[in-house]
Protein backbone atom coordinates (compact mmCIF):
# COMPACT_ATOMS: atom_id res chain seq x y z
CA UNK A 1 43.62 2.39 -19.04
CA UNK A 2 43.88 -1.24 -18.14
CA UNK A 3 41.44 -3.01 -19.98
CA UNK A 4 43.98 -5.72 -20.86
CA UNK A 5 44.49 -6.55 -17.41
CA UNK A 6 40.70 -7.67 -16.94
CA UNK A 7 40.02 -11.61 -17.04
CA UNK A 8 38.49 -13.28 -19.62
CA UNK A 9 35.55 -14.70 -19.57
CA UNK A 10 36.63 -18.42 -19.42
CA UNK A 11 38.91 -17.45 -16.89
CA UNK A 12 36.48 -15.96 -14.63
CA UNK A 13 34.18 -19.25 -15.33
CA UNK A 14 36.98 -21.08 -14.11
CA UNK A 15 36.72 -20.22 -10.62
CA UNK A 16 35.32 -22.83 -8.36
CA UNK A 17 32.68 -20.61 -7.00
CA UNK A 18 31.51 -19.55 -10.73
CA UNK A 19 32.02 -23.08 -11.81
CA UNK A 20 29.40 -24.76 -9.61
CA UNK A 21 26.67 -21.87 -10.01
CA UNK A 22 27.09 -22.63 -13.59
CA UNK A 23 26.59 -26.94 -12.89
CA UNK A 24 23.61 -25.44 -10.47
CA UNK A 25 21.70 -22.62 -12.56
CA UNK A 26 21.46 -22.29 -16.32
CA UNK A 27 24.88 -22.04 -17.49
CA UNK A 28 23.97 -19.38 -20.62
CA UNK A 29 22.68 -16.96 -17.64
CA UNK A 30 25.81 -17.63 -15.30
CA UNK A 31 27.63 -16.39 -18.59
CA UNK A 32 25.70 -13.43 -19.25
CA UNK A 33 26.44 -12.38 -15.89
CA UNK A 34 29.98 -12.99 -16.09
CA UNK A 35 30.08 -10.47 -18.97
CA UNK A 36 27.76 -8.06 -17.34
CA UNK A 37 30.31 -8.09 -14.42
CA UNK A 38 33.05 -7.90 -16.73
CA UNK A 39 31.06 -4.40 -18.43
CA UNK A 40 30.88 -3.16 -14.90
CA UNK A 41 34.84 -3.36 -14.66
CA UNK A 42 35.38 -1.69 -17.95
CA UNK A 43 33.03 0.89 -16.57
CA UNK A 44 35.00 1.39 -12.75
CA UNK A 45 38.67 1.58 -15.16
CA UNK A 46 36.76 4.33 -17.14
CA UNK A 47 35.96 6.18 -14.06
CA UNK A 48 40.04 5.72 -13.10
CA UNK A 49 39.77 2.78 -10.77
CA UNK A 50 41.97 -0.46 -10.61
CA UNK A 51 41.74 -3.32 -12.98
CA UNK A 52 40.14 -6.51 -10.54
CA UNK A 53 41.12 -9.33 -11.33
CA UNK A 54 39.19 -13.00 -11.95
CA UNK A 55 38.70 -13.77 -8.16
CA UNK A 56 37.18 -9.89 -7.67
CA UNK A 57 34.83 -10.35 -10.72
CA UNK A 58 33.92 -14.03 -9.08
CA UNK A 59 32.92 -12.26 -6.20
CA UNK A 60 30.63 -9.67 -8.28
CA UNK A 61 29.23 -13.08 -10.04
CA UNK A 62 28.40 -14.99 -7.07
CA UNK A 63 26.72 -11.95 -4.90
CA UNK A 64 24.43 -11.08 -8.48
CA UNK A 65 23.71 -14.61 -8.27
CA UNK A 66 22.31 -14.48 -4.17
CA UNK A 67 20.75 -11.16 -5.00
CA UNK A 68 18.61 -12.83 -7.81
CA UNK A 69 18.04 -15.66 -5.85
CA UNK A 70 16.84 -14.25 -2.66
CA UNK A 71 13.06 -14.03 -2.03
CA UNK A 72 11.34 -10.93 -2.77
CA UNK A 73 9.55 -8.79 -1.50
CA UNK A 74 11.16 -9.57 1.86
CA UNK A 75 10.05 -9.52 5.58
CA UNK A 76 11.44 -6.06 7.31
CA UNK A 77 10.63 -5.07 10.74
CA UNK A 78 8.96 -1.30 10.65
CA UNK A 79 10.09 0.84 13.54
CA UNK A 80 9.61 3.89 11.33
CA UNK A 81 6.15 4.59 13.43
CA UNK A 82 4.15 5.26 9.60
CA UNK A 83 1.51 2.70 10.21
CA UNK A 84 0.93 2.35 6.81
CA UNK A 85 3.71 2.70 4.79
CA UNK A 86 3.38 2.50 1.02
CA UNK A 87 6.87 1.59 0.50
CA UNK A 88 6.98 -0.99 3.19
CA UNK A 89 3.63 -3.08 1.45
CA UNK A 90 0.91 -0.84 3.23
CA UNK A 91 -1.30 -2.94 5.62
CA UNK A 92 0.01 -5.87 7.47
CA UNK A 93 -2.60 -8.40 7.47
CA UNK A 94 -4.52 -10.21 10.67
CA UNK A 95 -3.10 -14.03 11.29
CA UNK A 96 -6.53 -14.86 9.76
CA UNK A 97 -6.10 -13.15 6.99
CA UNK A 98 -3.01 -14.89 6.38
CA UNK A 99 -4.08 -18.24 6.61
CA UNK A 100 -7.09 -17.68 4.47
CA UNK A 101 -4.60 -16.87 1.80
CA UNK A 102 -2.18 -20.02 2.48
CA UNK A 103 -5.17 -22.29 2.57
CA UNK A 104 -6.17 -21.27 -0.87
CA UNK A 105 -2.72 -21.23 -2.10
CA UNK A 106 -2.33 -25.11 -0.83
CA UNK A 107 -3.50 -26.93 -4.14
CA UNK A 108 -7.07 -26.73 -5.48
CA UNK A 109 -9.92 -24.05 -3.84
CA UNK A 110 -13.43 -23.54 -4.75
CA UNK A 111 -12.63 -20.42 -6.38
CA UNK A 112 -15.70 -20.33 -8.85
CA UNK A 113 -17.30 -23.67 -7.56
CA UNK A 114 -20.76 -23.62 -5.71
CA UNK A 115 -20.23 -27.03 -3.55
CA UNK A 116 -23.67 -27.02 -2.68
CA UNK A 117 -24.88 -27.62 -6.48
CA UNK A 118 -21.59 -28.95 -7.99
CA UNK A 119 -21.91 -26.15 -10.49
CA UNK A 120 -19.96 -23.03 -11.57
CA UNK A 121 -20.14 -20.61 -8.68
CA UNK A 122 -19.16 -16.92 -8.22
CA UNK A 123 -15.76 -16.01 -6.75
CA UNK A 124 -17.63 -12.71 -5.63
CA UNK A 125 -20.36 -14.65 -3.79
CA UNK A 126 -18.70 -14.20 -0.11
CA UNK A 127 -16.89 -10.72 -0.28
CA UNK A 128 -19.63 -9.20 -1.78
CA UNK A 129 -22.18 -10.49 0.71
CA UNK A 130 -19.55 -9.19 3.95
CA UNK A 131 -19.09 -5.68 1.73
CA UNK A 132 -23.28 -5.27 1.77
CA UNK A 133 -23.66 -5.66 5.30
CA UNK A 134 -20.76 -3.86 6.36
CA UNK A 135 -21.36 -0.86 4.11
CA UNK A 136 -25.20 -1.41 4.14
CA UNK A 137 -24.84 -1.05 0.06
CA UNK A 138 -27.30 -3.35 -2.20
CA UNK A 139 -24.16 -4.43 -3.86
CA UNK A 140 -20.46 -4.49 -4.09
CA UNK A 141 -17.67 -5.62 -6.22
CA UNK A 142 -13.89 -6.52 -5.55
CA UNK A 143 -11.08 -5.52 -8.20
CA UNK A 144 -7.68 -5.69 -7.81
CA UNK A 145 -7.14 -1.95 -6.85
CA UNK A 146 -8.65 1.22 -6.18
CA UNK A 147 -7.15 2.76 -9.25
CA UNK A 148 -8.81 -0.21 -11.10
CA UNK A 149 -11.79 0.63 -9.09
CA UNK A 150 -12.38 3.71 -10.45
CA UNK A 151 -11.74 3.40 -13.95
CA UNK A 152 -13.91 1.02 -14.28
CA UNK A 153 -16.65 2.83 -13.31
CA UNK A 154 -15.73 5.46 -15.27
CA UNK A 155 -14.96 3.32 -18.31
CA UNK A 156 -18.41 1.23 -17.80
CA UNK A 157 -20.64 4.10 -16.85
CA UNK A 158 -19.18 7.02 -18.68
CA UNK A 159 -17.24 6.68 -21.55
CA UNK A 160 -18.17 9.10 -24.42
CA UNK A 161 -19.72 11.11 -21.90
CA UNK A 162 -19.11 13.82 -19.40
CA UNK A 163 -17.91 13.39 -15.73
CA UNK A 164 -18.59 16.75 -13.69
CA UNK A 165 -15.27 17.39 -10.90
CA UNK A 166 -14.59 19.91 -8.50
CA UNK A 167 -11.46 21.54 -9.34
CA UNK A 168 -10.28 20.91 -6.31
CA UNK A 169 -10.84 17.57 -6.29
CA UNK A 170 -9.01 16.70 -9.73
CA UNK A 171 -5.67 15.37 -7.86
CA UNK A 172 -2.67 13.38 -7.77
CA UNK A 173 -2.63 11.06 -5.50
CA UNK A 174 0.77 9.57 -5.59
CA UNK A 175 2.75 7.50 -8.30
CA UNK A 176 1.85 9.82 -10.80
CA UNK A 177 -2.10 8.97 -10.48
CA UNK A 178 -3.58 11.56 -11.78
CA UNK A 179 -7.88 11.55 -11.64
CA UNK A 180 -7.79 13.74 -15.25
CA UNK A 181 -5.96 11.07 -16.41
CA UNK A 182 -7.53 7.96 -15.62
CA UNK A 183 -10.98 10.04 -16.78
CA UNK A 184 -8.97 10.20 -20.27
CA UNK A 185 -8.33 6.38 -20.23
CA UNK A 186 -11.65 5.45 -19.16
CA UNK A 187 -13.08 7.85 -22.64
CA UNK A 188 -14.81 9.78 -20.46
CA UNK A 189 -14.44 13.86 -20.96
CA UNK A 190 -13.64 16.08 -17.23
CA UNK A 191 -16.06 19.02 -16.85
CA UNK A 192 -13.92 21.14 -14.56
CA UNK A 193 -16.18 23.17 -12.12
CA UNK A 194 -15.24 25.75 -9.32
CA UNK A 195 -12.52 26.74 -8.24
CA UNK A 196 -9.05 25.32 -6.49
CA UNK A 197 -10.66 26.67 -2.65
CA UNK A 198 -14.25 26.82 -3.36
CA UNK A 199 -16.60 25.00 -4.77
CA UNK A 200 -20.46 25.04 -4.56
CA UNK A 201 -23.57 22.97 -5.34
CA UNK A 202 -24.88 25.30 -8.06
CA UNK A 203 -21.37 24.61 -10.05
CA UNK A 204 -22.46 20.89 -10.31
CA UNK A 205 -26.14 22.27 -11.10
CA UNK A 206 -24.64 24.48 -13.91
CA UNK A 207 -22.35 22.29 -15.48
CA UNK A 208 -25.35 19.70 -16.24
CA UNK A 209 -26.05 18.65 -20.17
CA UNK A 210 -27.38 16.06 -21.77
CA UNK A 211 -24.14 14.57 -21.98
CA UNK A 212 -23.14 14.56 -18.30
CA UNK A 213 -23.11 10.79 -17.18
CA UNK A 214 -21.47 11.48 -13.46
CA UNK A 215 -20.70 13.82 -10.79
CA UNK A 216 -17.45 12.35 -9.65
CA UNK A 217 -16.23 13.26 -6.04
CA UNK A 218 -13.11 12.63 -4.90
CA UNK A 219 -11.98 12.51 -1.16
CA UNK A 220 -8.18 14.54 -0.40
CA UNK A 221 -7.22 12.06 1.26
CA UNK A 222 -3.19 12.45 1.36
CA UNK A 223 -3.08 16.63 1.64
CA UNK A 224 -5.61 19.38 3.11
CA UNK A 225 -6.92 22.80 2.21
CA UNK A 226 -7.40 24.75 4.90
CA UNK A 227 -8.48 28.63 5.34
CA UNK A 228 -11.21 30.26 2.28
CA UNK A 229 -12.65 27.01 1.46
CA UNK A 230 -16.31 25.48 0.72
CA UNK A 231 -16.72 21.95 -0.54
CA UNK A 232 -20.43 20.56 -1.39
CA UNK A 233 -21.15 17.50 0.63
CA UNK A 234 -21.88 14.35 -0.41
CA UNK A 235 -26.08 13.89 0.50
CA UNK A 236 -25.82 17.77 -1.28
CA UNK A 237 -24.39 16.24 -4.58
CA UNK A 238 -26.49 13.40 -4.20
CA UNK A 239 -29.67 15.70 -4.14
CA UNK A 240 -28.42 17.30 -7.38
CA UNK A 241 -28.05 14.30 -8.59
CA UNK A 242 -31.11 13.19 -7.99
CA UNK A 243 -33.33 16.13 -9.50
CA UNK A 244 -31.29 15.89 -13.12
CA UNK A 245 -31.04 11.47 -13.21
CA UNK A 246 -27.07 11.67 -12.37
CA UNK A 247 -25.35 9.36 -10.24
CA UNK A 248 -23.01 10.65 -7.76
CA UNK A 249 -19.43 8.08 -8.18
CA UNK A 250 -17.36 9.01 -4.56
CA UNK A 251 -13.71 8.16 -3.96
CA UNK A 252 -13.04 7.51 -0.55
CA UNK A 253 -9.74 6.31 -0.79
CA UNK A 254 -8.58 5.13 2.60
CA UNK A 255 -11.55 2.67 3.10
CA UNK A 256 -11.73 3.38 6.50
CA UNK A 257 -14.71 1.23 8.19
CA UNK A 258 -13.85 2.67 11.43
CA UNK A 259 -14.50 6.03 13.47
CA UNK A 260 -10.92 7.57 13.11
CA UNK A 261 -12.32 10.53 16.08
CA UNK A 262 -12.17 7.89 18.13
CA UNK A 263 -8.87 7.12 17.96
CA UNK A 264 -8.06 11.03 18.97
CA UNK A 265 -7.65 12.03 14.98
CA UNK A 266 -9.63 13.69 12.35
CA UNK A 267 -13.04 12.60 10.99
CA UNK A 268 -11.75 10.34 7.65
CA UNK A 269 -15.30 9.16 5.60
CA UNK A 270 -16.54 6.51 5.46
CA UNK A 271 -17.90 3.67 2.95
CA UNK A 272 -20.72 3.29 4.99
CA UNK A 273 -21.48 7.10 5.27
CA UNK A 274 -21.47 7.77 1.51
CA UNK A 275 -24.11 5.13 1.12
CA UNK A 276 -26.20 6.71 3.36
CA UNK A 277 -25.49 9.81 1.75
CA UNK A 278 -26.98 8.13 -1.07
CA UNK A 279 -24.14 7.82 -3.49
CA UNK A 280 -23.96 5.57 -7.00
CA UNK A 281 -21.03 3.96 -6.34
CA UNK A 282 -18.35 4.18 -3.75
CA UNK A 283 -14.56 3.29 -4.43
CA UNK A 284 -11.78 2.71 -1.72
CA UNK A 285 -8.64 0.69 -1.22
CA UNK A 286 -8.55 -2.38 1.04
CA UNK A 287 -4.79 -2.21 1.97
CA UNK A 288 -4.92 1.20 3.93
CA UNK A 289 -6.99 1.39 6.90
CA UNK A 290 -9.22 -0.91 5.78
CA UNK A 291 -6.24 -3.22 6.89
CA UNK A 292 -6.37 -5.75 4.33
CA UNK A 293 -4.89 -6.96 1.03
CA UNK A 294 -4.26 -4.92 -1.76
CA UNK A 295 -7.31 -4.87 -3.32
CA UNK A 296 -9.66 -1.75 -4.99
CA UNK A 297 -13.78 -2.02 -3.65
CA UNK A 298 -16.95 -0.70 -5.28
CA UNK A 299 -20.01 -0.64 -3.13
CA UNK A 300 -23.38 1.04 -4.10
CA UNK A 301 -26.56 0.50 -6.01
CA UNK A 302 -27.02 -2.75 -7.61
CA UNK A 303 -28.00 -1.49 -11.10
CA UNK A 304 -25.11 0.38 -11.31
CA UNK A 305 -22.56 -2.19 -9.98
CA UNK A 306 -24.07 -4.38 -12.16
CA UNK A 307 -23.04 -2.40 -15.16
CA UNK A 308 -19.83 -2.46 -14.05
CA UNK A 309 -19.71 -6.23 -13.59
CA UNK A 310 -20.59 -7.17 -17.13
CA UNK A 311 -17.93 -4.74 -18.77
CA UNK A 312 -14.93 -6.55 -20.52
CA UNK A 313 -12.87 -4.06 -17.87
CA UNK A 314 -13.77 -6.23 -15.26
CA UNK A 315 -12.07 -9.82 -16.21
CA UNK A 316 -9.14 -7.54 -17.04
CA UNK A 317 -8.67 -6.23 -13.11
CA UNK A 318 -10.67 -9.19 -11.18
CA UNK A 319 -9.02 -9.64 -7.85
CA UNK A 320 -7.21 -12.90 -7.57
CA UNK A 321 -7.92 -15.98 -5.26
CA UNK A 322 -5.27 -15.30 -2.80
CA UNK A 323 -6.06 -11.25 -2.23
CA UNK A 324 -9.57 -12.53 -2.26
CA UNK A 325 -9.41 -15.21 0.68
CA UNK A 326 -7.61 -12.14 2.57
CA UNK A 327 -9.75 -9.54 1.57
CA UNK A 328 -12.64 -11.87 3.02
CA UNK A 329 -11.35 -12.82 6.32
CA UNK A 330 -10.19 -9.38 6.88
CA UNK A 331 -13.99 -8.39 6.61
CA UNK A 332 -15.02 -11.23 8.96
CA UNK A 333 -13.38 -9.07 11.88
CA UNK A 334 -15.68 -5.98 10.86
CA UNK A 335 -18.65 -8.11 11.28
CA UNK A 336 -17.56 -9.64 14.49
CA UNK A 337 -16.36 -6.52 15.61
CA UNK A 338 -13.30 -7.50 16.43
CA UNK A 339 -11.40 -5.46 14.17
CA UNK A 340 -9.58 -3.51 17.18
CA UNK A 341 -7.73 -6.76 18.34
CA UNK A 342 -7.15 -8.87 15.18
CA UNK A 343 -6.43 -6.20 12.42
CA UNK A 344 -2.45 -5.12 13.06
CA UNK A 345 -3.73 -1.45 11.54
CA UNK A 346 -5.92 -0.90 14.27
CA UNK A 347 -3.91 -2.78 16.52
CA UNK A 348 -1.57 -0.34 15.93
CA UNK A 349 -3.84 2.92 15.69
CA UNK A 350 -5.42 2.03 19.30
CA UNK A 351 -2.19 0.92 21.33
CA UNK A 352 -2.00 3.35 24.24
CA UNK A 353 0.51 5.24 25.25
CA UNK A 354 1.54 3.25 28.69
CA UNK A 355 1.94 0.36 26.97
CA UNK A 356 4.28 1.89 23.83
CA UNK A 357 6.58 3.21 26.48
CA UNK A 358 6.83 0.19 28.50
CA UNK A 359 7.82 -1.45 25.42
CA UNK A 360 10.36 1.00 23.83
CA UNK A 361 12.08 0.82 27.60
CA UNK A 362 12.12 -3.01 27.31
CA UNK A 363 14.05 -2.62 24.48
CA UNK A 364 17.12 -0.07 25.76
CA UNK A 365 17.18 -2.56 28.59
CA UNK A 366 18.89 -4.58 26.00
CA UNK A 367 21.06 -2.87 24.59
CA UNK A 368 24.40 -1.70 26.14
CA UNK A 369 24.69 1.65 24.05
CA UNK A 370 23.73 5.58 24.96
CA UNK A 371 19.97 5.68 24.20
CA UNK A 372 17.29 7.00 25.65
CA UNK A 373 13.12 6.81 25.76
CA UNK A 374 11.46 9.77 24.55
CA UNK A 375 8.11 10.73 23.36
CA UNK A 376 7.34 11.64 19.27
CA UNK A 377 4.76 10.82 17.13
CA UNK A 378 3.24 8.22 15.02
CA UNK A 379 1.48 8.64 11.61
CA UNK A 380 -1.16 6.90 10.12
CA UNK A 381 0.59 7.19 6.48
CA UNK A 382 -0.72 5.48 3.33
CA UNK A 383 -2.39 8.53 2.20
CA UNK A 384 -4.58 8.53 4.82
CA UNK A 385 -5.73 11.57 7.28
CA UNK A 386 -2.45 13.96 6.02
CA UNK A 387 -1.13 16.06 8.88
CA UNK A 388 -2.55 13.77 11.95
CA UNK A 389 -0.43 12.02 13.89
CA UNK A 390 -0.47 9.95 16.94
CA UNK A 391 1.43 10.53 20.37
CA UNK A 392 4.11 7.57 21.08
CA UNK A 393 7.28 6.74 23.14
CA UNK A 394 10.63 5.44 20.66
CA UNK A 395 13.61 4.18 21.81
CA UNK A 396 16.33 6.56 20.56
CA UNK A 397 19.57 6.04 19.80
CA UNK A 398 23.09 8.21 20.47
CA UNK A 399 24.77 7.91 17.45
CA UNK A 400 27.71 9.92 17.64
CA UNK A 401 30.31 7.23 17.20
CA UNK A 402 28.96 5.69 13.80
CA UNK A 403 26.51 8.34 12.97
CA UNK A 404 22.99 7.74 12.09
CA UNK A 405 23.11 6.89 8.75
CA UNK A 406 25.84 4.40 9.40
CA UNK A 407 23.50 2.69 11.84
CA UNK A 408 20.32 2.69 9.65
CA UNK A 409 22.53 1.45 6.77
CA UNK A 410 23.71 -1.63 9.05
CA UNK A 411 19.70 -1.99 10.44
CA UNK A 412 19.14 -1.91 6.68
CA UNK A 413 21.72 -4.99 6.05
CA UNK A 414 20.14 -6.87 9.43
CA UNK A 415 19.05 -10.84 8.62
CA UNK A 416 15.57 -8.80 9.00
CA UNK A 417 16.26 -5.65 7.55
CA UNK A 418 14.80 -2.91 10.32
CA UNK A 419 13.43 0.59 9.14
CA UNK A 420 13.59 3.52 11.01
CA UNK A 421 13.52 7.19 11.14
CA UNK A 422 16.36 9.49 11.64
CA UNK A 423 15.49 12.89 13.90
CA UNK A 424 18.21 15.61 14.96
CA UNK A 425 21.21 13.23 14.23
CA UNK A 426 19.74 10.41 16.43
CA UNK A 427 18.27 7.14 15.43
CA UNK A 428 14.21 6.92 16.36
CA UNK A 429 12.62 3.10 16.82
CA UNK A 430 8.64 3.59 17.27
CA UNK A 431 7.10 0.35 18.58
CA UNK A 432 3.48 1.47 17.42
CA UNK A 433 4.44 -0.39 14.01
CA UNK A 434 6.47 -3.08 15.70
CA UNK A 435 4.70 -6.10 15.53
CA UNK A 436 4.64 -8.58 19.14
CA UNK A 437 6.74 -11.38 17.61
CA UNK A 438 9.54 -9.07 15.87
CA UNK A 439 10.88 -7.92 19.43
CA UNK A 440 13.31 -10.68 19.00
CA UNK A 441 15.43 -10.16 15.68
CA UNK A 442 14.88 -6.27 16.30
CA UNK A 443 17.73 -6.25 19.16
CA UNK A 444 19.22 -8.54 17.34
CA UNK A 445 19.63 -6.40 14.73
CA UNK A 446 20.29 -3.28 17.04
CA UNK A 447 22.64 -5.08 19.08
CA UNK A 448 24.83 -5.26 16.06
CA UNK A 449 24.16 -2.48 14.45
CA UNK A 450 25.40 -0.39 17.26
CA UNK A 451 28.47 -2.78 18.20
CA UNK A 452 32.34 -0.93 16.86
């Protein structure tokens, strides 16, 4: 081996490049990272590599140095056609959205300050006056996710006590979120009822003692079971509920406050149609097809959401100012129904076809590489209507002389990292998730991406 060959740390500190990151950052971390490059050597001559020597281990320094440095999370352009895509931040948000959030970023806001008294003022006064006449709920609260949501209703309304589930409805929904587990965390005990395909009002009826404090319904919102099934609906549970004092608490999860049949898909539920259904309280997210910030939303009756306002669990997951000016201007669109235009998610959803081809054949105009303009199809993503997906055009890419992965890889490494999707060996570009004003570095990045 030829550990004795590697440069010593002074040696490596030496170099000019090292030397002025260590005048310009703190010079104990600029160390640190020296030896942590200098570890990572050790490790490549275990492994039967070469020995580098100070200016190679300079080079290591420096680019640890820009990667820490760098911004993050950073703007990439989605051509991948998932409209919302968990691992590319979910929901874009609307231009007003975005400026709500800078302006309450810039300096002071009137966060918890009513200006027309001078006094202390509720930072839930505005959202939770939108959320009641969206939803047509008596009241609503904002956390800062659903997950949050959710346990703390459960933790405020149930704890000691038993929550009645469907089997069926006892799921993961992604990241490990399990709902038996957050019941656990919340102290609250699962009552599993029915079975994995069926389940049927009298199971809820059955399962009812003096220690049941909930029926909890959950909505599958990122898989389906199809075939031998039976579900109870929500106005059935609520009956139930009803006749024995039990409040029905229903996960919606996607938050949509649209008509997704309109858009050509599946039926997803509503907010608004559990409360009219009659339900306790109603969770859902507010960065899926709601099209907002992250953010988790309880709407339902007021002496229930009130409960859930005066538990310690509340302070603990309160949404912040900046999610909050979002949140609120996103629901401003709702109420002016203008949600179609101004929300990129339904932007997105409700782009035709005509124009997605016109597009995707505006973009092999400039290129100068084998490609071609073909239809596919867009999903909604996000956890959100599993198995629908939306007819589109994409610009798609030969690939033969780099391959596909070596072109993603050099999309990946663009100024504005693009995403796509990789389909029989060729390199897909949907413009459904494309916004307007990203046409621009998008060839960019193609143009070199696909250049020997």
């Amino acid at each position: 081996m030829q550990f004795r060959n590697l440069p010593s740390v002074d040696s490596v500190l030496a170099n000019q490049d090292v030397a002025a990151a260590a005048q310009s950052f703190d010079r104990e971390w600029v160390v640190d990272l020296v030896r942590e490059a200098l570890e990572s050597a050790r490790e490549q001559i275990r492994q039967g590599g070469d020995s580098p020597n100070a200016g190679d281990v300079a080079g290591s320094v420096c680019q640890m140095i820009d990667d820490t440095m760098r911004a993050e999370p950073r703007h990439v352009i989605n051509a991948t056609g998932v409209v919302i895509h968990t691992n590319l931040g979910r929901a874009p948000l609307s231009r007003a959205a975005i400026e709500a959030s800078n302006q309450a970023a810039q300096g002071y806001s009137n966060l918890e300050l009513d200006l027309s008294t001078g006094r202390r003022g509720s930072r839930q006064a505005q959202v939770q006056s939108l959320l009641r006449q969206i939803t047509g709920a008596e009241a609503a609260l904002a956390v800062n996710n659903n997950a949050s949501a959710m346990l703390l209703g459960l933790s405020a309304l149930a704890s000691g006590k038993e929550v009645v589930v469907s089997r069926s409805e006892a799921v993961e929904i992604g990241g490990g979120f399990r709902v038996p587990d957050v019941l656990r965390q919340s102290g609250a005990t699962l009552v599993d009822i029915g079975t994995t395909n069926r389940t049927y009002v009298r199971d809820y009826d059955d399962a009812v003692t003096e220690n049941t404090a909930a029926f909890l319904k959950v909505h599958a919102s990122n898989f389906r079971v199809e075939g031998f099934t039976a579900s109870v609906a929500t106005a059935d549970l609520v009956e139930v509920g009803a006749k024995r004092g039990i409040p029905v608490l229903h996960d919606v999860g996607s938050g949509s406050l649209m008509l997704t049949e309109k858009y050509g898909m599946a039926h997803e539920p509503t907010p608004q149609e559990s409360i009219k259904d009659g339900a306790g309280l109603v969770f859902f997210s507010g960065d899926k097809l709601l099209g907002g910030p992250q953010a988790g939303i309880v709407v339902g009756k007021k002496d229930l959401v009130d409960v859930l306002a005066r538990h310690p669990l509340a302070r603990a997951v309160r949404i912040d100012k900046l999610s909050l000016a979002s949140l609120t201007a996103t629901l401003v669109h709702y109420l002016r129904g203008e949600a179609e235009k101004e929300i990129p998610v339904w932007r997105m959803i409700s782009t035709p076809e005509v124009a997605l081809k016109k597009r995707a054949k505006s973009w092999q105009k400039g290129l100068e590489c084998p490609s071609s303009v073909e239809q596919s199809r867009s999903a909604v993503g996000g956890g959100s209507l599993p198995g629908e997906t939306l007819p589109t055009w994409v610009l798609s890419l030969d690939c033969q002389a780099l391959g596909p992965e070596e072109v993603m890889r050099r999309l990946r490494g663009s100024n504005t990292p693009v995403i796509a999707r990789i389909e029989e060996d060729r390199v897909l570009l949907d413009p459904r998730t494309v916004l307007p004003e990203e046409d621009g570095p998008l060839l960019d990045a193609l143009r070199a991406a696909v250049a020997d």
